[in-house]
N, C-alpha and C. Protein backbone atom coordinates (compact mmCIF):
# COMPACT_ATOMS: atom_id res chain seq x y z
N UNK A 1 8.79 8.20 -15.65
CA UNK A 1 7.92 7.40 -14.83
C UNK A 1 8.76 6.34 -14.11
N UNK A 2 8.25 5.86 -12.56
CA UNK A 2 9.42 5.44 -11.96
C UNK A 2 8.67 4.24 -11.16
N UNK A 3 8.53 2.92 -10.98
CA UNK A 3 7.87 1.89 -10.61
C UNK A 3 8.46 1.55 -9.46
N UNK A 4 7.75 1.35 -8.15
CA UNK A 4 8.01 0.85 -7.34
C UNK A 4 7.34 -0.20 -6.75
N UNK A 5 7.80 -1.48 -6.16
CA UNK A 5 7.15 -2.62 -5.65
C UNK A 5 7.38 -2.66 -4.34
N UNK A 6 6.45 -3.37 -3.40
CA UNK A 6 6.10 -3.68 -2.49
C UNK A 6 6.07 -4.46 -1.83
N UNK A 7 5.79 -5.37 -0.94
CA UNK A 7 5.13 -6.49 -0.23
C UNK A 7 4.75 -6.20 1.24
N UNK A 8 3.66 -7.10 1.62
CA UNK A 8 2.93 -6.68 3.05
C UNK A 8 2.21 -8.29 3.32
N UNK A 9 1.93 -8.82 4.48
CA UNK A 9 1.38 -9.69 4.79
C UNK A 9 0.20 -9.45 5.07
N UNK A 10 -1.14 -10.32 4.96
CA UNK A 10 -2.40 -10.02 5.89
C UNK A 10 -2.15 -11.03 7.08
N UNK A 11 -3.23 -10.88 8.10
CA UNK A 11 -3.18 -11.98 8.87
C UNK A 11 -3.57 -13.04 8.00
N UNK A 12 -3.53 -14.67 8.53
CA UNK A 12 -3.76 -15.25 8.01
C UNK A 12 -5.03 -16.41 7.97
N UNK A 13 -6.06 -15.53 7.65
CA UNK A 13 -7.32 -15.72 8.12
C UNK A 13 -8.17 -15.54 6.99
N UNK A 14 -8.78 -16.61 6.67
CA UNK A 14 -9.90 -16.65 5.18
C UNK A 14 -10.67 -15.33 5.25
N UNK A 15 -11.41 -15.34 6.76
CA UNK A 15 -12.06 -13.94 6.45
C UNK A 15 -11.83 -12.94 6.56
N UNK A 16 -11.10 -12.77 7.24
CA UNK A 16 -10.45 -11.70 7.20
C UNK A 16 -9.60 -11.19 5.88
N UNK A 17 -9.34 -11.96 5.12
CA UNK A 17 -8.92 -11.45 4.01
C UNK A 17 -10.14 -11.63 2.85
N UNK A 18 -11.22 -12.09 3.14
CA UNK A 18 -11.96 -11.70 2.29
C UNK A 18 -12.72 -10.57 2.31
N UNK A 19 -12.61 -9.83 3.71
CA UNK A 19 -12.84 -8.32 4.15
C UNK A 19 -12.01 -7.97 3.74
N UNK A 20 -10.68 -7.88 3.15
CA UNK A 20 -9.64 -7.08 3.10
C UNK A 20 -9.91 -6.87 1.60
N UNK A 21 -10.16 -7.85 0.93
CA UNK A 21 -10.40 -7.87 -0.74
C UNK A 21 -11.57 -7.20 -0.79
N UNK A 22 -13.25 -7.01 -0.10
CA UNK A 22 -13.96 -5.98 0.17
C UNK A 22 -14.05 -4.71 0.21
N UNK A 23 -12.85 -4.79 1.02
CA UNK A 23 -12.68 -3.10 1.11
C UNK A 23 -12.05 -2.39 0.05
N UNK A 24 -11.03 -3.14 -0.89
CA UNK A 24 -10.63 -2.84 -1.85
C UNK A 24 -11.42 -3.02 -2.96
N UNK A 25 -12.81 -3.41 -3.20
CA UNK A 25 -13.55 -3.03 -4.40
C UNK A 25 -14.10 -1.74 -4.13
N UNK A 26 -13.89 -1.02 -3.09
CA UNK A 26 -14.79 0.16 -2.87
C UNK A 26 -13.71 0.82 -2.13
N UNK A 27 -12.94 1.23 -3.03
CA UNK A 27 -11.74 2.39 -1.91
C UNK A 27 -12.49 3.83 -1.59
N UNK A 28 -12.13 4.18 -0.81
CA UNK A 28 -13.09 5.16 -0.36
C UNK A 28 -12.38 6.65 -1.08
N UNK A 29 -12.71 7.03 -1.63
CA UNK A 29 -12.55 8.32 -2.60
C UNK A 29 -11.75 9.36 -2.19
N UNK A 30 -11.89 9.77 -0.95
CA UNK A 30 -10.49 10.15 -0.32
C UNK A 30 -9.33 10.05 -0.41
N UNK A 31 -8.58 8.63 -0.20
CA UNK A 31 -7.78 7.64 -0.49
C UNK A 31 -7.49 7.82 -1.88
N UNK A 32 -8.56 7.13 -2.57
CA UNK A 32 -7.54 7.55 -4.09
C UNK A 32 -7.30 9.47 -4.44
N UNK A 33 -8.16 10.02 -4.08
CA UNK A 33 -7.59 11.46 -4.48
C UNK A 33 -6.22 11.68 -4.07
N UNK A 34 -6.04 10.86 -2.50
CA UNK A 34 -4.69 11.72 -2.05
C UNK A 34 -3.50 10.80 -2.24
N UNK A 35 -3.78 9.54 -3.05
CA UNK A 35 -3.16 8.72 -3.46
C UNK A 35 -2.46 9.78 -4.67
N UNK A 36 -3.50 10.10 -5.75
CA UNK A 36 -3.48 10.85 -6.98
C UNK A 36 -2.63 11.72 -7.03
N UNK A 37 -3.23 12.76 -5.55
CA UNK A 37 -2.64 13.93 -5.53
C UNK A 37 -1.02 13.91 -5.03
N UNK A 38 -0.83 12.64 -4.97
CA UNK A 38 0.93 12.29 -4.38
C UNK A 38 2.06 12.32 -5.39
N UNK A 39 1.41 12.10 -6.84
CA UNK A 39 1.96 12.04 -7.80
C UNK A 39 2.12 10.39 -8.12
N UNK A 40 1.38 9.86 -7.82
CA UNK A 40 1.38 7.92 -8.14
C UNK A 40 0.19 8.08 -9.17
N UNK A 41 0.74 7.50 -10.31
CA UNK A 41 0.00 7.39 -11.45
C UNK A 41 -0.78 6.18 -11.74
N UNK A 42 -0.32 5.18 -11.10
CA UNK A 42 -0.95 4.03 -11.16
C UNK A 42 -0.61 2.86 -9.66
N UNK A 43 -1.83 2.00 -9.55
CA UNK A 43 -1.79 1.59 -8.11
C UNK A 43 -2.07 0.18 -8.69
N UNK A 44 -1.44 -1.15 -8.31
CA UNK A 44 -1.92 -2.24 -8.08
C UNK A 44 -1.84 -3.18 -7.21
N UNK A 45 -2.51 -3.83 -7.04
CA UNK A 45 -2.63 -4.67 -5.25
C UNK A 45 -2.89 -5.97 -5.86
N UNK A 46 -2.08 -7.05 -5.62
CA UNK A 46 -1.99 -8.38 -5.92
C UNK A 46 -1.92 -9.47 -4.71
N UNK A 47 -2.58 -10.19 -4.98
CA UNK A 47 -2.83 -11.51 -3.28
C UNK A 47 -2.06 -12.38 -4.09
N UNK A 48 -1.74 -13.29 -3.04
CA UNK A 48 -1.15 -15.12 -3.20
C UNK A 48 -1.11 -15.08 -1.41
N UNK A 49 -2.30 -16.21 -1.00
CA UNK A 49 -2.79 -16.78 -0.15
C UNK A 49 -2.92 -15.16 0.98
N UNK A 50 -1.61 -14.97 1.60
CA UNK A 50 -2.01 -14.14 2.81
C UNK A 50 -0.61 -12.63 2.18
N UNK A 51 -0.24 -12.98 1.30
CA UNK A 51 0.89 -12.36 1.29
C UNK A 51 0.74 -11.16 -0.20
N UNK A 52 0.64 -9.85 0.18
CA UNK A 52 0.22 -8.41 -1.14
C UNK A 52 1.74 -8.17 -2.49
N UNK A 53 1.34 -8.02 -2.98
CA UNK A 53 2.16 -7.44 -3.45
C UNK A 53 1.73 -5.89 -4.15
N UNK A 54 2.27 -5.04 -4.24
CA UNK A 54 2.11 -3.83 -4.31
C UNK A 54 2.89 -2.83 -5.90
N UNK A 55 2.13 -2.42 -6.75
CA UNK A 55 2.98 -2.47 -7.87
C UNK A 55 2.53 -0.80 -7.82
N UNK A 56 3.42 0.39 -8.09
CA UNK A 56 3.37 1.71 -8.03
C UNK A 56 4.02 2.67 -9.36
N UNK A 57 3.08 3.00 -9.97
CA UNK A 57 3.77 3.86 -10.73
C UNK A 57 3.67 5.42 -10.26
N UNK A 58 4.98 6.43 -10.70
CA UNK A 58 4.92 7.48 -10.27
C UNK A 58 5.33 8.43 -10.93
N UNK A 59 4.59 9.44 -10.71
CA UNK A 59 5.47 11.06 -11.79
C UNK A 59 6.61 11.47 -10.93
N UNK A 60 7.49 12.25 -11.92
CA UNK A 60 8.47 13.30 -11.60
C UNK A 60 8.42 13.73 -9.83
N UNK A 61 6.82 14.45 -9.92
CA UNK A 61 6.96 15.09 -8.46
C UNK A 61 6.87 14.04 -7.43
N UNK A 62 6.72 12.61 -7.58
CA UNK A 62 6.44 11.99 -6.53
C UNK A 62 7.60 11.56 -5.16
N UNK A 63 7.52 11.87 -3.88
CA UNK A 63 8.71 11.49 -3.31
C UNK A 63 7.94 11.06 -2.25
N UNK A 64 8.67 9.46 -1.18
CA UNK A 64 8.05 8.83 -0.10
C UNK A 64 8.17 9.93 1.20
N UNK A 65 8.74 11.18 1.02
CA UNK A 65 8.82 11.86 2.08
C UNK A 65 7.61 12.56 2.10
N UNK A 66 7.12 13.44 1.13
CA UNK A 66 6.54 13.79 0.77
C UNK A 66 4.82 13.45 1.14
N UNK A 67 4.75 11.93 0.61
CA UNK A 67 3.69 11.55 0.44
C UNK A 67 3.42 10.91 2.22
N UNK A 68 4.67 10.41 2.93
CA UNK A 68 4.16 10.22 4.33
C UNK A 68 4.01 11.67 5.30
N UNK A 69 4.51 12.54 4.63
CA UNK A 69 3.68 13.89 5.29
C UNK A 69 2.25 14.18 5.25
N UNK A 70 2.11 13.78 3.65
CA UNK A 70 0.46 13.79 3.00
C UNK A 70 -0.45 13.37 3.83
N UNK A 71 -0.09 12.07 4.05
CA UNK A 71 -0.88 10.98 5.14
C UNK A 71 -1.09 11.34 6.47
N UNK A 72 0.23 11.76 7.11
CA UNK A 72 0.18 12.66 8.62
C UNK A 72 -0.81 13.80 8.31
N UNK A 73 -0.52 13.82 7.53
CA UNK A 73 -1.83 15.43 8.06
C UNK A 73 -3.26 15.14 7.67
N UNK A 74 -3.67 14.08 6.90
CA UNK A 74 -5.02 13.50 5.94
C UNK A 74 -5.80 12.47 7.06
N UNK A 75 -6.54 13.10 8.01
CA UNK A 75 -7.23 12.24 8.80
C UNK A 75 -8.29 11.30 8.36
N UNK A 76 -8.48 11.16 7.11
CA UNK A 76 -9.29 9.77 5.95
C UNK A 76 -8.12 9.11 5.96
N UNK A 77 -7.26 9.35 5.76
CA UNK A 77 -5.53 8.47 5.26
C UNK A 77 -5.88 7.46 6.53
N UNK A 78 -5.00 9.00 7.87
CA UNK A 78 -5.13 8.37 8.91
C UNK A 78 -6.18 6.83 9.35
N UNK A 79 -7.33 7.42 8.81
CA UNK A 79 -8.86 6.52 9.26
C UNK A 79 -8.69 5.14 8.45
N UNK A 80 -8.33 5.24 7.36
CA UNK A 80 -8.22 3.89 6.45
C UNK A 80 -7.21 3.19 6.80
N UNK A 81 -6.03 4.06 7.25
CA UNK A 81 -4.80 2.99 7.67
C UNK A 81 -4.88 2.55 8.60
N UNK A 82 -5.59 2.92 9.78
CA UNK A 82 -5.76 2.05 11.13
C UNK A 82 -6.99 1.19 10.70
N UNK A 83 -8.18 1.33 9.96
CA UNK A 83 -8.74 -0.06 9.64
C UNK A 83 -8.56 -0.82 8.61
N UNK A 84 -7.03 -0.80 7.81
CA UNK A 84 -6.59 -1.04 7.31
C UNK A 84 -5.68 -2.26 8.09
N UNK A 85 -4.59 -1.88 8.87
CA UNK A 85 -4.25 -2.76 10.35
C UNK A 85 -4.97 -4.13 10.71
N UNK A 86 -6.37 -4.13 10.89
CA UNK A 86 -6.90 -5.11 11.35
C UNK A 86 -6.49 -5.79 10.53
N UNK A 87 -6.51 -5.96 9.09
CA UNK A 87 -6.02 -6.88 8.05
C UNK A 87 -4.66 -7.62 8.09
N UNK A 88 -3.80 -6.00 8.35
CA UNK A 88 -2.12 -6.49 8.05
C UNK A 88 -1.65 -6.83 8.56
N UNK A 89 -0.65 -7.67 8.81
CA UNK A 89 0.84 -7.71 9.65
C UNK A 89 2.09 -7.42 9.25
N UNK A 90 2.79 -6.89 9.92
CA UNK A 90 4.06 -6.59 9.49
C UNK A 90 5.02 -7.52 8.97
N UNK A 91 5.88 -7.70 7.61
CA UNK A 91 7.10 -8.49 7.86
C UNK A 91 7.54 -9.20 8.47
N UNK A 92 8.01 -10.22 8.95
CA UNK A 92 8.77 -10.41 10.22
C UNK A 92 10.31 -9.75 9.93
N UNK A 93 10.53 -8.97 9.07
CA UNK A 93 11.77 -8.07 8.84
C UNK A 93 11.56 -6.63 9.28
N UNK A 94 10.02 -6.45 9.48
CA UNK A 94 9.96 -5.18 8.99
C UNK A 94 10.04 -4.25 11.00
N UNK A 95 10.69 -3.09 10.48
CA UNK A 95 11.00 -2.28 11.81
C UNK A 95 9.22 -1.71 12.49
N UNK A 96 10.00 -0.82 13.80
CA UNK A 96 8.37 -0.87 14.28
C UNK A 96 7.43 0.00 13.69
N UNK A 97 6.31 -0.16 13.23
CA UNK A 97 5.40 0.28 12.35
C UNK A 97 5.17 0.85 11.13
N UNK A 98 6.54 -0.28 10.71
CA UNK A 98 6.33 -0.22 9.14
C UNK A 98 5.73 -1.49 8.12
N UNK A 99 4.78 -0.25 7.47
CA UNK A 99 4.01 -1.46 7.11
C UNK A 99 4.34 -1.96 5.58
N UNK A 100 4.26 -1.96 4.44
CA UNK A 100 4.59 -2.08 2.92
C UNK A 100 5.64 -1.92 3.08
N UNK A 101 6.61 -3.14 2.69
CA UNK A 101 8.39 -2.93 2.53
C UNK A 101 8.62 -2.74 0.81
N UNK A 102 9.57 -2.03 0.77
CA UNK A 102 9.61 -1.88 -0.85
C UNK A 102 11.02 -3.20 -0.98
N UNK A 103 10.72 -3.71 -2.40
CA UNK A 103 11.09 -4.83 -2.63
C UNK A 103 12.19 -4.26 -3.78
N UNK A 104 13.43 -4.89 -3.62
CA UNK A 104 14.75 -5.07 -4.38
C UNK A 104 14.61 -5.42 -6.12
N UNK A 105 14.39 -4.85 -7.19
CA UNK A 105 14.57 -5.05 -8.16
C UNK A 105 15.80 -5.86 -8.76
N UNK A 106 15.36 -7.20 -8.86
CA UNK A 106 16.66 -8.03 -8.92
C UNK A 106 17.25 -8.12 -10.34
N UNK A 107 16.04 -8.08 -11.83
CA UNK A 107 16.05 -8.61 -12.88
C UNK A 107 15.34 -7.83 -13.62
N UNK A 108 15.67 -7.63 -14.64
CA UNK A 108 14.90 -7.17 -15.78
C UNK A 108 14.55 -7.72 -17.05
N UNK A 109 14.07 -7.94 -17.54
CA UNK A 109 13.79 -8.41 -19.12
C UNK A 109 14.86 -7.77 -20.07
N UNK A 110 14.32 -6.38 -19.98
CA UNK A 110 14.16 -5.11 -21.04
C UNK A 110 16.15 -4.96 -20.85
């Protein structure tokens, strides 16, 4: 099992991020199947003010090539990630239309 982290900005707008926390009590069933079916075993989404953090667990078969093919061809994917957008903003690091940057594992406990 193989953990990967994240980060993503929202805009920075009360309501708008309280639509954004909305939409995430009710993911639309689609979404998690083809989340599932990617081989990500576990999903978590964490706020501090405007800024996500993104915590991913994954099986054996899971690969980011893979799973952004999934999405290209999954027109629900497609549909959630463009009203998904209204929420986000990119990085100010991040290249053009990338959205979730995966974050540098600096430290460990264990």
């Amino acid at each position: 099992m193989k953990k990967h982290c994240f980060t993503l900005d929202l805009i920075n707008d009360s309501a708008l991020i309280k639509d954004y926390k909305e939409h995430h009590k009710k993911v639309w069933p689609q979404i998690e199947s083809s989340i599932k079916s990617a081989g990500i075993t576990s999903l978590e989404i964490y706020l501090v003010e405007n800024r996500l953090f993104m915590i991913m667990e994954v099986n054996d078969n899971f690969s980011f090539e893979k799973k952004k093919q999934m999405d290209l061809e999954n027109p629900k994917v497609q549909e959630w990630e463009q009203l998904m957008w209204t929420y986000q903003q990119a990085m100010p690091s991040a290249k053009k239309g990338e959205k979730w940057m995966l974050l540098e594992k600096i430290y460990d406990l264990a």
